[in-house]
Structure formats: structure tokens, C-alpha cells
C-alpha atoms as a PDB file:
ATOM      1  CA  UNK A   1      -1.588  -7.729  21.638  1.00  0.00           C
ATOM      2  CA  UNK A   2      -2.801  -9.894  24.192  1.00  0.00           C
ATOM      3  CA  UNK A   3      -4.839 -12.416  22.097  1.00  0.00           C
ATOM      4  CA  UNK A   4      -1.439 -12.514  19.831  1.00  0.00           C
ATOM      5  CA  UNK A   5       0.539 -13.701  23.129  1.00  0.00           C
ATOM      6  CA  UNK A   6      -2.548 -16.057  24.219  1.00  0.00           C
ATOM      7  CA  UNK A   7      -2.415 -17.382  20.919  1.00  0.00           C
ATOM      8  CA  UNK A   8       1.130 -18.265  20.543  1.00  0.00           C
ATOM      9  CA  UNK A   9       1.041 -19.557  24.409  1.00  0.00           C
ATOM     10  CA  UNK A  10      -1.725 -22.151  23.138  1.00  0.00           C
ATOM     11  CA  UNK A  11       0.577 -22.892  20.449  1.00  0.00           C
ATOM     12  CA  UNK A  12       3.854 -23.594  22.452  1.00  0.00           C
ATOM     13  CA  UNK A  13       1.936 -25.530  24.961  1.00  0.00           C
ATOM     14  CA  UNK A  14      -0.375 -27.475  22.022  1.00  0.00           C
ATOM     15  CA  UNK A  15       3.663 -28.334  20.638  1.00  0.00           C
ATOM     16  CA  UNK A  16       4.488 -29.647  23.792  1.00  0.00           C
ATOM     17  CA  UNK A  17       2.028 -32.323  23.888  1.00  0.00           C
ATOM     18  CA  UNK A  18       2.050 -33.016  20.483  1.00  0.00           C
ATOM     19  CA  UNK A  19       5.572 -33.915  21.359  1.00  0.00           C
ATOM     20  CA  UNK A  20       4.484 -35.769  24.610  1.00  0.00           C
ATOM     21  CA  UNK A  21       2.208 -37.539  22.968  1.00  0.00           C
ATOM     22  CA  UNK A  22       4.713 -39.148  19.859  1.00  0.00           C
ATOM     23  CA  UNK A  23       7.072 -40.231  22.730  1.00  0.00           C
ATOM     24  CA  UNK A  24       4.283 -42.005  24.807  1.00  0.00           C
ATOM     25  CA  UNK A  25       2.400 -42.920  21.416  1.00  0.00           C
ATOM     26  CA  UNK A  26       4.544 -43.198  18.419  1.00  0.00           C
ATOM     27  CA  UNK A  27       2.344 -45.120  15.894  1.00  0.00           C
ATOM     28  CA  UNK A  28      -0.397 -42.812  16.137  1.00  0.00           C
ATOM     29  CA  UNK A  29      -0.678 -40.803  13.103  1.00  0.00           C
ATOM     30  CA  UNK A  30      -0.209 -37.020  12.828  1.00  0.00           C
ATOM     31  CA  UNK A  31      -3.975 -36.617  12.834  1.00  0.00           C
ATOM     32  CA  UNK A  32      -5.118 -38.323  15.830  1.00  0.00           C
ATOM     33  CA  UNK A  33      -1.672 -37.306  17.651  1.00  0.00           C
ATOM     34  CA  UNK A  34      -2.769 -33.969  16.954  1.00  0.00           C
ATOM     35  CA  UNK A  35      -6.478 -34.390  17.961  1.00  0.00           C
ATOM     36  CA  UNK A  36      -5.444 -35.843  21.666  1.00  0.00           C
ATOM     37  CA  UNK A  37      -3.000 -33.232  22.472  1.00  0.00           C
ATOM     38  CA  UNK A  38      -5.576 -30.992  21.860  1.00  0.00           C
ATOM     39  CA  UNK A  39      -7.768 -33.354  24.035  1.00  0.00           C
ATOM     40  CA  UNK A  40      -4.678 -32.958  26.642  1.00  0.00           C
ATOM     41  CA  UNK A  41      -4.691 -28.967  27.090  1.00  0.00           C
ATOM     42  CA  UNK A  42      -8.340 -29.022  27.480  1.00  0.00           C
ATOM     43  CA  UNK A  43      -8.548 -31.270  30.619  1.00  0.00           C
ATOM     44  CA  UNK A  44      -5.204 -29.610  32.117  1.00  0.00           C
ATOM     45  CA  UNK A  45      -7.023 -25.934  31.269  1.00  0.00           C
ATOM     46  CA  UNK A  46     -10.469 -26.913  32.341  1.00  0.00           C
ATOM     47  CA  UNK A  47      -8.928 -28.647  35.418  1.00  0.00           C
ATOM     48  CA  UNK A  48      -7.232 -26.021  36.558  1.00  0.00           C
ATOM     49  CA  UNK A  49     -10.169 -23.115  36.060  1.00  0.00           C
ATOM     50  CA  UNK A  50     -12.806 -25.820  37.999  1.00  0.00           C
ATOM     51  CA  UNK A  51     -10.711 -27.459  40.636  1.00  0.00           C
ATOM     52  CA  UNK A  52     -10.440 -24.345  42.949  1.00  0.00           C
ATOM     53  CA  UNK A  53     -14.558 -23.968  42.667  1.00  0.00           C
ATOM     54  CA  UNK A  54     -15.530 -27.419  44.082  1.00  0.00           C
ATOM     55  CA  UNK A  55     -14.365 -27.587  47.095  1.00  0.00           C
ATOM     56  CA  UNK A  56     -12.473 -30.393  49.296  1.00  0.00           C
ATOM     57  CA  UNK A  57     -14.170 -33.107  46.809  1.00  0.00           C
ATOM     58  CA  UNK A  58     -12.411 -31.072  43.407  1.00  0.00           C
ATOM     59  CA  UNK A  59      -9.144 -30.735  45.081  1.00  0.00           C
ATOM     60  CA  UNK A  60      -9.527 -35.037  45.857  1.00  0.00           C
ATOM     61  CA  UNK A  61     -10.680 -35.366  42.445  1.00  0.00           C
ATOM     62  CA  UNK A  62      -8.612 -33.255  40.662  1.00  0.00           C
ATOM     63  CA  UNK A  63      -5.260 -33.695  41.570  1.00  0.00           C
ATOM     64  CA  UNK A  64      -2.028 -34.127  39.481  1.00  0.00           C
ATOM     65  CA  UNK A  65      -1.967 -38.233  39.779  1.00  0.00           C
ATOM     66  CA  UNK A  66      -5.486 -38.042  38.642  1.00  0.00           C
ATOM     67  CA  UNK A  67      -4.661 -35.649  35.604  1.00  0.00           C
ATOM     68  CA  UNK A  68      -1.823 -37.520  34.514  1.00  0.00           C
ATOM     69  CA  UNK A  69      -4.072 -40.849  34.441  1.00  0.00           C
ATOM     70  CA  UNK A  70      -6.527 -39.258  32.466  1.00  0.00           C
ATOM     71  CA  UNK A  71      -3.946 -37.852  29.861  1.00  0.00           C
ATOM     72  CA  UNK A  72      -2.460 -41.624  30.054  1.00  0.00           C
ATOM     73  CA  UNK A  73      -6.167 -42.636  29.237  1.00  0.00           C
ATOM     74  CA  UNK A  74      -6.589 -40.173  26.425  1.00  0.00           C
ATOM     75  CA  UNK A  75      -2.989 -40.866  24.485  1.00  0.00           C
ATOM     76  CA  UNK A  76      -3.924 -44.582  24.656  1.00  0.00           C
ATOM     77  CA  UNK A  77      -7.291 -43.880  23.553  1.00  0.00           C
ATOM     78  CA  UNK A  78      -8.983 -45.511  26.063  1.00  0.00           C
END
């Protein structure tokens, strides 16, 4: 039951930036849209499990500004 709920969680949130990304990105094509929102959720998800393990330096490092410019970097494909 719970891998049914974490599965459909990853799927709302993998929508969501899908979505995100045809806004900021519209002439990429479903593939590679696809590919970076996946790209997306993994450095929100591994930021978030990390962050609270390095220390001062993470929490410099790691915050939402810097998130958002590497998601910026990733739907340009930079």
C-alpha cells in the first residue's frame, strides 16, 4: 500500500514539472521535457535528504535560490 501511494506521489510531482518545464521551455520536445523533469525531482529529492547532513556549508549551498538556479540550468540545458 505504501509503495502504491509513493508511486503515485512520484507521479503527481513528476506531472508537475513536466508542466513547469513546457511553460519555462515550450519547444522542447516531449522526450527531453520529460527527461529534465525527471532531472528536476532528483536534485529537489536528493537536496532535501543531503542538505540537513552537511552542516552550515549544505544549508549555504543548498538553499532554495540555489535550487531554483540549478532547475533554471537544467530546463535550459545548460
Amino acid at each position: 500500500m505504501i509503495a502504491v501511494a509513493l508511486a503515485r506521489y512520484y507521479e503527481i510531482y513528476f506531472d508537475l514539472f513536466s508542466g513547469i518545464v513546457k511553460t519555462l521551455a515550450p519547444s522542447l520536445s516531449p522526450r527531453v521535457r520529460a527527461r529534465r523533469a525527471r532531472q528536476c525531482v532528483a536534485l529537489i529529492e536528493g537536496m532535501s535528504m543531503t542538505r540537513p547532513h552537511m552542516g552550515p556549508k549544505g544549508e549555504a549551498d543548498f538553499n532554495a535560490r540555489e535550487a531554483s538556479r540549478a532547475i533554471m540550468r537544467l530546463v535550459a540545458g545548460e
